[in-house]
Protein backbone atom coordinates (compact mmCIF):
# COMPACT_ATOMS: atom_id res chain seq x y z
CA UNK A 1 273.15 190.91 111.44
CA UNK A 2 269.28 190.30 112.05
CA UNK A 3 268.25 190.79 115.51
CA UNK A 4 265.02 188.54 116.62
CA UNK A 5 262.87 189.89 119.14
CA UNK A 6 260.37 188.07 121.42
CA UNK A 7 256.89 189.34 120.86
CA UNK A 8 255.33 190.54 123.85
CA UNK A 9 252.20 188.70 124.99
CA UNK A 10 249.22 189.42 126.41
CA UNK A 11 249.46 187.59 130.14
CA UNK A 12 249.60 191.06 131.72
CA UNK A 13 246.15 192.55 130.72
CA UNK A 14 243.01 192.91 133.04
CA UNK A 15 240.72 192.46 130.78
CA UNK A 16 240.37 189.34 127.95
CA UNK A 17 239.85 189.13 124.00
CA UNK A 18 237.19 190.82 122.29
CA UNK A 19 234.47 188.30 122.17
CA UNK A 20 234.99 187.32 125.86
CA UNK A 21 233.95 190.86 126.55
CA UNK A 22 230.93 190.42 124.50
CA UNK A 23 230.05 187.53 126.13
CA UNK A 24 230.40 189.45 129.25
CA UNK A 25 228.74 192.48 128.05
CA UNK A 26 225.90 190.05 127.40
CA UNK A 27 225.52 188.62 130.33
CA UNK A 28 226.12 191.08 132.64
CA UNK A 29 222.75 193.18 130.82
CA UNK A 30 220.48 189.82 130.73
CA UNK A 31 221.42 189.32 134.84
CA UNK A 32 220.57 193.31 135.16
CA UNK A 33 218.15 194.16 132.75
CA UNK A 34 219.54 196.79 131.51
CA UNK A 35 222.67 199.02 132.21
CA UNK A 36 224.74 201.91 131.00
CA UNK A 37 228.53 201.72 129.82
CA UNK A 38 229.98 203.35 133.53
CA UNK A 39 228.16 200.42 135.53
CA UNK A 40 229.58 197.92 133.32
CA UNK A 41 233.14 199.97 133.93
CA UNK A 42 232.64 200.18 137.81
CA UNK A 43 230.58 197.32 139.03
CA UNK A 44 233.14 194.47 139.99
CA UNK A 45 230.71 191.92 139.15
CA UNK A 46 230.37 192.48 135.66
CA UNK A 47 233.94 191.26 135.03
CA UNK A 48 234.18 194.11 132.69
CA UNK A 49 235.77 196.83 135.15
CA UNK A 50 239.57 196.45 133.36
CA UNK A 51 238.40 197.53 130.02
CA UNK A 52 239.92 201.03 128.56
CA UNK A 53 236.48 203.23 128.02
CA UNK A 54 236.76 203.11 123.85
CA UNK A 55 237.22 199.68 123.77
CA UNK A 56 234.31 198.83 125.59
CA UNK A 57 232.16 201.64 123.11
CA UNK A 58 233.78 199.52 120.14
CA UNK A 59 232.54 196.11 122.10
CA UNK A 60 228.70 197.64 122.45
CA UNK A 61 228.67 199.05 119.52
CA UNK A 62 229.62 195.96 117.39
CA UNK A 63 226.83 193.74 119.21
CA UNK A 64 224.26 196.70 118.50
CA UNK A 65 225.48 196.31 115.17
CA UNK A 66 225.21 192.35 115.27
CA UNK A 67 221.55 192.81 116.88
CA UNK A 68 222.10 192.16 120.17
CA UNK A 69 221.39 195.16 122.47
CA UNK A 70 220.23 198.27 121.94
CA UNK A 71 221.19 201.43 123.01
CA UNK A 72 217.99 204.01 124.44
CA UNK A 73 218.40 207.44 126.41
CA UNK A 74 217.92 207.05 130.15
CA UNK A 75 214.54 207.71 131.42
CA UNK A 76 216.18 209.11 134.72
CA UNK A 77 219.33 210.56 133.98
CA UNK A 78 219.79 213.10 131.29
CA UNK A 79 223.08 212.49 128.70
CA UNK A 80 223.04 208.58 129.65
CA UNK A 81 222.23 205.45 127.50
CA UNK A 82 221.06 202.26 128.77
CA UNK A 83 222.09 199.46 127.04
CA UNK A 84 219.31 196.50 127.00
CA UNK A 85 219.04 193.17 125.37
CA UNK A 86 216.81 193.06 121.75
CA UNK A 87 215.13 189.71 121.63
CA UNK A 88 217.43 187.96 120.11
CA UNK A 89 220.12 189.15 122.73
CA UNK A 90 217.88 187.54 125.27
CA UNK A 91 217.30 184.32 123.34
CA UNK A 92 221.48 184.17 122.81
CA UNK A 93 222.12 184.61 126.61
CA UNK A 94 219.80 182.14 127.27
CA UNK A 95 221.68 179.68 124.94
CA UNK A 96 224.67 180.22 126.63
CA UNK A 97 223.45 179.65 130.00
CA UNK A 98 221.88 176.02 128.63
CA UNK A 99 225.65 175.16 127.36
CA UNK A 100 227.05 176.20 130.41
CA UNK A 101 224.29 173.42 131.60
CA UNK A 102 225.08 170.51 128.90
CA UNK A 103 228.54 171.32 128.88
CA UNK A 104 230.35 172.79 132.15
CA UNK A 105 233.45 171.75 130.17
CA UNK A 106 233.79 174.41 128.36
CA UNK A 107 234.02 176.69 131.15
CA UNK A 108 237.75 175.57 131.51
CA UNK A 109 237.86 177.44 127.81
CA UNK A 110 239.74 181.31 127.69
CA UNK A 111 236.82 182.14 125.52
CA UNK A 112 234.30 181.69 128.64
CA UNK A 113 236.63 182.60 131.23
CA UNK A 114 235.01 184.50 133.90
CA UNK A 115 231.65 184.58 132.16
CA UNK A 116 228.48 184.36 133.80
CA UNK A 117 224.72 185.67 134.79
CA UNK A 118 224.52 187.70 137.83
CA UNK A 119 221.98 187.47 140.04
């Protein structure tokens, strides 16, 4: 006898798919400026605070990787990096942020849920 079970889902999570944390990741650093991986963890506002630590290194590393931020020591604290938007980073956030514009719509996607600039 074959025995079915129901595959569990992911409804219970805190935090959302991978590129919905990139978006966030994104837009949390063009509304700050720049910011290092335990803001993005703590601050509330960055939508980001449910993510397990390694999966949010795997999320910054693959948009350094993709040429979107880069990652520099701190200039204040010792043993931190600061994440920052490259120029195309910027130009990208900016493009979202004139969709959002042209198309609130999509807002009402999962993809953009709970994405947005900070300020």
């Amino acid at each position: 006898m074959k025995v079915i079970t129901k595959r569990s889902t992911n409804q219970g999570k805190k935090y959302s798919n991978k590129d919905n944390v990139k978006l966030k990741i994104i837009m949390w650093i063009y509304s700050q400026g720049k910011s290092n991986q335990n803001s993005m963890v703590k601050d509330s506002k960055s939508n980001i605070s449910g993510q397990k630590w390694n999966e949010l290194s795997n999320r910054l590393q693959e948009l350094i990787d993709s040429g979107l931020i880069k990652k520099n020591p701190s200039e204040d604290v010792a043993n931190v990096m600061m994440y920052s938007l490259t120029l195309r980073g910027q130009e990208f956030a900016q493009q979202i942020l004139d969709l959002k514009q042209k198309m609130p719509e999509l807002w009402n996607f999962e993809s953009f849920k709970n994405i947005k600039r900070i300020d």
